[in-house]
C-alpha atoms as a PDB file:
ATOM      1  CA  UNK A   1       0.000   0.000   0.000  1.00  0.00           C
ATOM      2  CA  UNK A   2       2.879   1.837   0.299  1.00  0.00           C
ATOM      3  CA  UNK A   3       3.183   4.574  -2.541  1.00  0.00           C
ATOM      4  CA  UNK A   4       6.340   4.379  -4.858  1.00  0.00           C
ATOM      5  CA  UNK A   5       9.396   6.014  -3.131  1.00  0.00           C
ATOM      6  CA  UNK A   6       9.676   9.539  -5.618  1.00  0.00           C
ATOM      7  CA  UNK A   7       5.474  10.262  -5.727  1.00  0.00           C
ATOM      8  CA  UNK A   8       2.898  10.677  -4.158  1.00  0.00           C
ATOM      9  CA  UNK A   9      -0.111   9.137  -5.544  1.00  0.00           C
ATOM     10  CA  UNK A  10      -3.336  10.833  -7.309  1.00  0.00           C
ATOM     11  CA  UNK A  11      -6.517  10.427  -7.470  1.00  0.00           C
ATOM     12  CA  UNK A  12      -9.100  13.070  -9.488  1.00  0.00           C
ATOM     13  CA  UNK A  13     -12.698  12.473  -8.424  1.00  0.00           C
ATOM     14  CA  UNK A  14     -16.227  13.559  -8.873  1.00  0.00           C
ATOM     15  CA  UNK A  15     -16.119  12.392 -12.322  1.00  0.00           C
ATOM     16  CA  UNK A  16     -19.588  11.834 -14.337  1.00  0.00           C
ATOM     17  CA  UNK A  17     -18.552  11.319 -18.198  1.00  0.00           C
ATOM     18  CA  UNK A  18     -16.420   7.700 -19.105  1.00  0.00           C
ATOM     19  CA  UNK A  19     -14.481   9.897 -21.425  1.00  0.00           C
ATOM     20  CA  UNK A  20     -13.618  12.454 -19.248  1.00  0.00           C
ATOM     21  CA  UNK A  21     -12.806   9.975 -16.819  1.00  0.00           C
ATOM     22  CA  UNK A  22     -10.353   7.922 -19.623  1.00  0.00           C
ATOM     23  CA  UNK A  23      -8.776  11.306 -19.991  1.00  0.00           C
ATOM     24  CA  UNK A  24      -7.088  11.639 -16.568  1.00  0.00           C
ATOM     25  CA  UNK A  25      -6.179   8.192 -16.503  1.00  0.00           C
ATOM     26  CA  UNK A  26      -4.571   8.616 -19.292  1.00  0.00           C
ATOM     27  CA  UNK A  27      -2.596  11.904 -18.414  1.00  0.00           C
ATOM     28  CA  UNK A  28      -1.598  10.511 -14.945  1.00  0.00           C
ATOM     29  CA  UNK A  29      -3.653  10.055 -12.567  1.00  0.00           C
ATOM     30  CA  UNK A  30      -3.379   6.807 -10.527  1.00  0.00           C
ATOM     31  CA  UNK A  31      -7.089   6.776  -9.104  1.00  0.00           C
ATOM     32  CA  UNK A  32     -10.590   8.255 -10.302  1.00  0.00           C
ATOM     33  CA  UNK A  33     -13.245   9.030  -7.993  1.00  0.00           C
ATOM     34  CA  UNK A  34     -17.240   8.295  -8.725  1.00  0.00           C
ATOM     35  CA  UNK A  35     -19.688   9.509  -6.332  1.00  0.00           C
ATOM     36  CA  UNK A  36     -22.189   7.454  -5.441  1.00  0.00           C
ATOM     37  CA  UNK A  37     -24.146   9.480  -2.579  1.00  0.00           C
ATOM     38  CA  UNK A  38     -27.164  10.792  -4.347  1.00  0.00           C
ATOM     39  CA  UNK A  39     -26.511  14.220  -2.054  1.00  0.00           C
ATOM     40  CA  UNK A  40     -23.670  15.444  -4.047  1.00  0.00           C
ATOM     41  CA  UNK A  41     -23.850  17.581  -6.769  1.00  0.00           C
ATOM     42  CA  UNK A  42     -21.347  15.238  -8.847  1.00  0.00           C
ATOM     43  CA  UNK A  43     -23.869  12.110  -8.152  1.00  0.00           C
ATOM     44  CA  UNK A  44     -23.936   9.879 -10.389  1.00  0.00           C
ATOM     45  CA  UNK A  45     -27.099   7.955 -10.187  1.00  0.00           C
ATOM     46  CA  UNK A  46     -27.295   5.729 -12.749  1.00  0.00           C
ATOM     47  CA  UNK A  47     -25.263   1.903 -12.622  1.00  0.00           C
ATOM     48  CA  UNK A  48     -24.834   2.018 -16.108  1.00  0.00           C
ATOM     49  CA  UNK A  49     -23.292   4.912 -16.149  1.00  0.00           C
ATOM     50  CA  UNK A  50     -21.467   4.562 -13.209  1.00  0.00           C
ATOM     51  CA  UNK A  51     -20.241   1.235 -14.702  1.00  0.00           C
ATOM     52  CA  UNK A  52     -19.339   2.987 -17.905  1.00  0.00           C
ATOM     53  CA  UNK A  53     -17.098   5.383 -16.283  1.00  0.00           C
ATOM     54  CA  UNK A  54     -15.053   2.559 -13.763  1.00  0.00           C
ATOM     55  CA  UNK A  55     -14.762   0.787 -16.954  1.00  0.00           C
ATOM     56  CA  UNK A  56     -13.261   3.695 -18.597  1.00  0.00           C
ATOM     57  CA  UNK A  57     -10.989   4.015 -15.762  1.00  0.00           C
ATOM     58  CA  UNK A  58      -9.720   0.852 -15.607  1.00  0.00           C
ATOM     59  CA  UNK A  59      -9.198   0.695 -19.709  1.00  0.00           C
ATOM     60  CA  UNK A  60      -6.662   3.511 -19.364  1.00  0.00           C
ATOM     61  CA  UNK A  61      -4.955   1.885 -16.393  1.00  0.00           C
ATOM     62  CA  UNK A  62      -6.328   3.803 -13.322  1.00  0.00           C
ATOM     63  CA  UNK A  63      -8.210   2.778 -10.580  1.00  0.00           C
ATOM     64  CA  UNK A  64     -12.025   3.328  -9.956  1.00  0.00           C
ATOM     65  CA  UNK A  65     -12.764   4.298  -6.707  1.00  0.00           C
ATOM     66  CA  UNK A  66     -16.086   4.593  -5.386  1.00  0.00           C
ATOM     67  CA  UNK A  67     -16.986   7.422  -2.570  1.00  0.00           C
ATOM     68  CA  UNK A  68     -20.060   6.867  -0.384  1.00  0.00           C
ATOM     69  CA  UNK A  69     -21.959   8.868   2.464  1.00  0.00           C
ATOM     70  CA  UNK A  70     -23.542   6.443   5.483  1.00  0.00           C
ATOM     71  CA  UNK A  71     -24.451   3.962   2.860  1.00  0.00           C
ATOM     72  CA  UNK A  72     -25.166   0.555   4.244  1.00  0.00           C
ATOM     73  CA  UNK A  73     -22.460  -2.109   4.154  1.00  0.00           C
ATOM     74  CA  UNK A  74     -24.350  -4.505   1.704  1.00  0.00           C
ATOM     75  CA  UNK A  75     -24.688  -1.533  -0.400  1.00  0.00           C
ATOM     76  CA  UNK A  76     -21.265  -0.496  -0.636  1.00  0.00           C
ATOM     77  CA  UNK A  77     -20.905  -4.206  -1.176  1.00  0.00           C
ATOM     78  CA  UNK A  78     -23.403  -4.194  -4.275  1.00  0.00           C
ATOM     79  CA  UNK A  79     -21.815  -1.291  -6.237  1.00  0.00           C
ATOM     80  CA  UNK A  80     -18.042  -2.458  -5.313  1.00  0.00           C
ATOM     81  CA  UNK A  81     -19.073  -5.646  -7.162  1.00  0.00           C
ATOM     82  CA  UNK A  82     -20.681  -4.116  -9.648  1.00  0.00           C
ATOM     83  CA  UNK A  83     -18.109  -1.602 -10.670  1.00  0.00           C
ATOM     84  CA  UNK A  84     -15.509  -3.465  -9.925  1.00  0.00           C
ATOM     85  CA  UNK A  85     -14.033  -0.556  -7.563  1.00  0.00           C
ATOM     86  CA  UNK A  86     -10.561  -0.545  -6.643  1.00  0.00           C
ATOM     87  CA  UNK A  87     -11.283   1.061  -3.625  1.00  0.00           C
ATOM     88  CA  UNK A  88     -14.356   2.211  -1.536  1.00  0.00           C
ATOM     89  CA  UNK A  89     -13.976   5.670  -0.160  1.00  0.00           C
ATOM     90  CA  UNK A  90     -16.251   6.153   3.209  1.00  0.00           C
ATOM     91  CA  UNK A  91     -17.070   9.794   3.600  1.00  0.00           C
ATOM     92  CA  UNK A  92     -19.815   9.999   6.223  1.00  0.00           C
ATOM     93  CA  UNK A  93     -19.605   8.697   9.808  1.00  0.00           C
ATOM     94  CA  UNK A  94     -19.023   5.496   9.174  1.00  0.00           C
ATOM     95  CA  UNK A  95     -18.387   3.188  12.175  1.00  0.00           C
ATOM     96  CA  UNK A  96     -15.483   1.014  13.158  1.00  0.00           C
ATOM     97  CA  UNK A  97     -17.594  -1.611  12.409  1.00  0.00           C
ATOM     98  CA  UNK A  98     -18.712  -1.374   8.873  1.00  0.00           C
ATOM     99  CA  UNK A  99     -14.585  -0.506   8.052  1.00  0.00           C
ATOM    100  CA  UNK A 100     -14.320  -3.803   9.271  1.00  0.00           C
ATOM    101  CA  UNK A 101     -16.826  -5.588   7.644  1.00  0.00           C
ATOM    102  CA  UNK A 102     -16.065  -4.363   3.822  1.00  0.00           C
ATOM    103  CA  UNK A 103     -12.430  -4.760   4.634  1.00  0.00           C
ATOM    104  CA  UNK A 104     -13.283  -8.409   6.130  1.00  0.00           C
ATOM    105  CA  UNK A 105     -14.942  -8.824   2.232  1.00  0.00           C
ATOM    106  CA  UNK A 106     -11.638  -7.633   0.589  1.00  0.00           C
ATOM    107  CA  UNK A 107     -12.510  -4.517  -0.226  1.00  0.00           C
ATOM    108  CA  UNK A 108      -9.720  -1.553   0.277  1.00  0.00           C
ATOM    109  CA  UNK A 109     -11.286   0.756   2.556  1.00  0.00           C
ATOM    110  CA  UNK A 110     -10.263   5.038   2.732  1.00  0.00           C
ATOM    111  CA  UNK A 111     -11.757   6.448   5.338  1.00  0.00           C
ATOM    112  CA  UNK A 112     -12.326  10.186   5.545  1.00  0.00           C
ATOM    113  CA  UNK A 113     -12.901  11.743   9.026  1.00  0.00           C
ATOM    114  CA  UNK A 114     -14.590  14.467   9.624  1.00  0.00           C
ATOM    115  CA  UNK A 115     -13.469  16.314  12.647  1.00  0.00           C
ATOM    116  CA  UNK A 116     -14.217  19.764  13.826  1.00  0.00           C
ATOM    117  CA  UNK A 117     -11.164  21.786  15.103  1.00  0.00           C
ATOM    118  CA  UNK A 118     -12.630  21.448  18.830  1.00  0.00           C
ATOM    119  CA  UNK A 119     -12.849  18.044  18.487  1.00  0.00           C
ATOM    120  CA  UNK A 120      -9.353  16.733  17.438  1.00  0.00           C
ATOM    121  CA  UNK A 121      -7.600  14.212  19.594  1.00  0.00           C
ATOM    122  CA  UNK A 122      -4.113  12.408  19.856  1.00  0.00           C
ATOM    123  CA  UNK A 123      -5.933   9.206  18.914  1.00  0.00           C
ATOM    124  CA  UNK A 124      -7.905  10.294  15.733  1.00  0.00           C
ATOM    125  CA  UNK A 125      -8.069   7.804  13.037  1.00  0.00           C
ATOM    126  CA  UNK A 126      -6.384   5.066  15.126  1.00  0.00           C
ATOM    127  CA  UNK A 127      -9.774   2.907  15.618  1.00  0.00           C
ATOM    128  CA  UNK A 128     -10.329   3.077  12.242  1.00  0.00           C
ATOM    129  CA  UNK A 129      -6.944   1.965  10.348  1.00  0.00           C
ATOM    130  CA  UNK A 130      -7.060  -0.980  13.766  1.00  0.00           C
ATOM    131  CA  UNK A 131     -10.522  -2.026  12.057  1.00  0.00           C
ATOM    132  CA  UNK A 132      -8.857  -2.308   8.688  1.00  0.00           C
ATOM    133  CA  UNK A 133      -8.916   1.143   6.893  1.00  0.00           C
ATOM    134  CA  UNK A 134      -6.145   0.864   4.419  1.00  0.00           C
ATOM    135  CA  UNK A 135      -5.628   4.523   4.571  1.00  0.00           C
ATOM    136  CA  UNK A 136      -7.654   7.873   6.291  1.00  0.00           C
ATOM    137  CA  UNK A 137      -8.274  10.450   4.313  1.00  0.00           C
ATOM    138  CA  UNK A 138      -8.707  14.404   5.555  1.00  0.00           C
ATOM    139  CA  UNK A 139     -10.638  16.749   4.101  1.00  0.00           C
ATOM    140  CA  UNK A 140     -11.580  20.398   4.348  1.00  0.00           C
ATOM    141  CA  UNK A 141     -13.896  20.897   7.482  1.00  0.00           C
ATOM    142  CA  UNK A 142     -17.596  21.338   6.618  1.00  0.00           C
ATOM    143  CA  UNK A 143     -19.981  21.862   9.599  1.00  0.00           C
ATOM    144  CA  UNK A 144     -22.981  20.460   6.994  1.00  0.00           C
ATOM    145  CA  UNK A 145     -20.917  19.192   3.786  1.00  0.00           C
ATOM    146  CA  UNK A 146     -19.515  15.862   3.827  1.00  0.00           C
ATOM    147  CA  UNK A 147     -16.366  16.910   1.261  1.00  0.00           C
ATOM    148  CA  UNK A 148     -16.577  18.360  -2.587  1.00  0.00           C
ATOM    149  CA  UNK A 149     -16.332  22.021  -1.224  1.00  0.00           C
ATOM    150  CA  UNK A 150     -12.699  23.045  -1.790  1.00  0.00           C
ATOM    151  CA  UNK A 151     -12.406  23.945   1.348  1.00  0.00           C
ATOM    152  CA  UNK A 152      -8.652  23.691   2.238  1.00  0.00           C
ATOM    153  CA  UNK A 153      -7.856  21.072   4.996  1.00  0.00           C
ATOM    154  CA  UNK A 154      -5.717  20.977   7.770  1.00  0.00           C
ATOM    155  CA  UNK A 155      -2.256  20.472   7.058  1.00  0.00           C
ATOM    156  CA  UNK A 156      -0.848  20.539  10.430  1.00  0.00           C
ATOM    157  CA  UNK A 157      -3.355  18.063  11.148  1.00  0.00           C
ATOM    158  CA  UNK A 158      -2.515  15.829   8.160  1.00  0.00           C
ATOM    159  CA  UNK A 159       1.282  16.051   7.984  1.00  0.00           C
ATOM    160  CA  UNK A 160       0.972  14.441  12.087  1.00  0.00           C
ATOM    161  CA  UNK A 161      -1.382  11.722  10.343  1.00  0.00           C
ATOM    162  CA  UNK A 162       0.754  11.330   7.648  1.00  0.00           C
ATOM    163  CA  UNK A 163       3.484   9.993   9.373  1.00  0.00           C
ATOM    164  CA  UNK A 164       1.420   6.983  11.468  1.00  0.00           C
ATOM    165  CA  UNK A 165       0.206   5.679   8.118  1.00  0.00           C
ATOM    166  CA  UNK A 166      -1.466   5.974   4.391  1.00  0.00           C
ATOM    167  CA  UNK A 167      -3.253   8.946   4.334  1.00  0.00           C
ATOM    168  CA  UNK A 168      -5.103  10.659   1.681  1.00  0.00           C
ATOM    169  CA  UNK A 169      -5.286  14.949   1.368  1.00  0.00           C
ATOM    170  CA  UNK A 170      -8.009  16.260   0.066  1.00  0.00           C
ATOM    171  CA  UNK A 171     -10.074  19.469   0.368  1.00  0.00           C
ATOM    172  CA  UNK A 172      -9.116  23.007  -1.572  1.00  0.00           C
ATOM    173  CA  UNK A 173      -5.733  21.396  -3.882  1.00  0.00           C
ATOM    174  CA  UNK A 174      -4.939  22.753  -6.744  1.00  0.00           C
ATOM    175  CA  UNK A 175      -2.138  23.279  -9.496  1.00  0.00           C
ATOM    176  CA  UNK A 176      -1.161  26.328  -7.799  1.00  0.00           C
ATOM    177  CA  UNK A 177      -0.866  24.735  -4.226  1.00  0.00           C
ATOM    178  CA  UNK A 178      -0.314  20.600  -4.799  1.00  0.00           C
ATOM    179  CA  UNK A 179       3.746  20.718  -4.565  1.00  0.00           C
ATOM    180  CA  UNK A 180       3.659  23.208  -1.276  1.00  0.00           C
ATOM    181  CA  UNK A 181       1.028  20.371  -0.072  1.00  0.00           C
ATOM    182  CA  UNK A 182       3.258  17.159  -0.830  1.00  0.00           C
ATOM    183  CA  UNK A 183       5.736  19.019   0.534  1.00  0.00           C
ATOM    184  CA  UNK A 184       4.582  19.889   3.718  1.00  0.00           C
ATOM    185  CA  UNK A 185       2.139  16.635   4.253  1.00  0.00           C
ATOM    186  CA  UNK A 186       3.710  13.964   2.735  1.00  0.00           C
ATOM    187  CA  UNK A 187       0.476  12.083   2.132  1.00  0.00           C
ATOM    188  CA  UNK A 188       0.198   8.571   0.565  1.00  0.00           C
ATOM    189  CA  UNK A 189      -2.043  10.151  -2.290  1.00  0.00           C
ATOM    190  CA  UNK A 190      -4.141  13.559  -2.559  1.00  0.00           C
ATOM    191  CA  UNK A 191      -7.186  14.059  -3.912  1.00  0.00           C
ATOM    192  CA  UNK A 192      -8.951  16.952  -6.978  1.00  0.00           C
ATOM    193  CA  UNK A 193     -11.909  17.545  -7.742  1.00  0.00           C
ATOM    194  CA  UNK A 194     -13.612  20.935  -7.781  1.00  0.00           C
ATOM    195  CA  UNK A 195     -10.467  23.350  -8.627  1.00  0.00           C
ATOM    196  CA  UNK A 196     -10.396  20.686 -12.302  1.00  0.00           C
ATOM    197  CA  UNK A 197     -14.310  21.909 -13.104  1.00  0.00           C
ATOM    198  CA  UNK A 198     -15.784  24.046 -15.346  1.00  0.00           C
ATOM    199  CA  UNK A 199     -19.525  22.981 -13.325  1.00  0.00           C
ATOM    200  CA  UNK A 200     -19.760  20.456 -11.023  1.00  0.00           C
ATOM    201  CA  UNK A 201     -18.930  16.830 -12.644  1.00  0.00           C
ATOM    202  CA  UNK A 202     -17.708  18.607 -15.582  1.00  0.00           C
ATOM    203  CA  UNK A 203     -13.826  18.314 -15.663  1.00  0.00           C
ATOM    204  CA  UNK A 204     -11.516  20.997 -17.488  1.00  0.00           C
ATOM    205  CA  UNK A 205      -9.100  18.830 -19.682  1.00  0.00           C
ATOM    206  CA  UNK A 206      -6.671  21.627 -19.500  1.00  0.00           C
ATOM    207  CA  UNK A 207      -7.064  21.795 -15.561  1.00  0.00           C
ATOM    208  CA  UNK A 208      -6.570  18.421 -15.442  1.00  0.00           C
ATOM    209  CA  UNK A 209      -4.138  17.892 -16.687  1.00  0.00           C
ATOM    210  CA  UNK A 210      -1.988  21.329 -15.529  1.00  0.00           C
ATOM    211  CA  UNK A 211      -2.783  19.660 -11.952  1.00  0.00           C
ATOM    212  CA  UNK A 212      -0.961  16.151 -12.955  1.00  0.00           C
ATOM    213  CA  UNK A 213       1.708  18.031 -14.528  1.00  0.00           C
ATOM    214  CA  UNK A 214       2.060  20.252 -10.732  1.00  0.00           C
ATOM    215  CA  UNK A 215       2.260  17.312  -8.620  1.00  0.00           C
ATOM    216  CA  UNK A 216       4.425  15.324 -10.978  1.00  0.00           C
ATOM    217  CA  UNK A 217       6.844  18.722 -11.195  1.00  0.00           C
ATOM    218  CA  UNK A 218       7.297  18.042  -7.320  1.00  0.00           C
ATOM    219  CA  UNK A 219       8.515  14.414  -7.202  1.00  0.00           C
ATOM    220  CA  UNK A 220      11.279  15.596 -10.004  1.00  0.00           C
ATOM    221  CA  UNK A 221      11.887  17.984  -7.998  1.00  0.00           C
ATOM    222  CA  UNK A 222      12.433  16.271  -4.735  1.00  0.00           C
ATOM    223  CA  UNK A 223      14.457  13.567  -6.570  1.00  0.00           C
END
């Protein structure tokens, strides 16, 4: 699980056309994202669809992965299956127990927390990754939104994280900011998604790909 010694990994999300989705595989990026809660403005509701753009992904040699909101475990387990996701991303308040269930089923489990400032403590994330959460992913903090806001995340927070295991940065990255935020977190992977749109689920080509080419720029850098 352990990302390749000179880069940090990538994975784009939100996406909701196969071709768009084929596109960032095929400038770079190691994972891409399909939201599956039905709240989000990137939703994408329909299984065929959903299967035509994890199909996509996986054509162009990237991974699908498939982000969720308090779905139930046998649902998670339906559209993993279905999709054939790489990876099931858990962005509500998931419990220790469903981690550890899907992950029991073979399923690589991310598990975003959401944590209000106030509520931060020296053991955060350590119940989950114990109950099989391959890696923890931060976000921007929300007080209503789940994630998708490009709201910028802690990186105090996720640089300390960071270093205890694979961890996933998302929330407010962009070309402009992804090599100061490898730099300073050292995360596993990061994660895109509304800085790359033109509207939401709509990727920028151009975007897309100036972000690859930005946190690509760091690892020859750092070299």
């Amino acid at each position: 699980m352990s990302a390749a010694a000179d880069r940090t990994l990538v994975k784009l999300c939100g996406f909701t056309d196969p071709d768009q989705a084929a596109h960032a595989a095929e400038s770079g990026a190691d994972f891409v994202g399909v939201v599956l809660w039905e709240g989000s403005t990137r939703a994408v509701r329909d299984r065929g669809l959903a299967a035509a753009i994890c199909a996509a992904t996986w054509e162009s040699r990237a991974r699908p992965v498939g982000v969720f909101v308090d779905a139930s475990v046998d649902q998670v387990l339906d559209l993993a299956s279905y999709l054939d996701l790489a990876a099931v991303q858990l962005h509500g308040g998931e419990s220790e127990d469903a981690v550890q269930r899907l992950s029991g089923h073979g399923l690589q489990v991310w598990k975003a927390l959401q944590v209000a400032p106030e509520l931060r403590t020296e053991d955060l994330g350590n119940e989950h990754r114990a109950a099989g959460a391959q890696a923890l992913l931060i976000d921007g903090w929300h007080p209503t939104l789940p994630g998708g806001t490009g709201v910028r995340a802690d990186w105090t927070l996720a640089a300390e994280l960071a270093q205890r295991g694979p961890l996933v940065l998302a929330g407010g990255l962009s070309a402009d900011n992804i090599a100061q935020a490898i730099e300073t977190v050292r995360p596993w992977a990061v994660d895109a998604s509304s800085s790359l749109e033109r509207a939401p689920g709509d990727k920028d080509p151009q975007r897309v790909e100036a972000f690859l080419s930005a946190a690509g720029a760091w690892a020859r850098e750092a070299s």
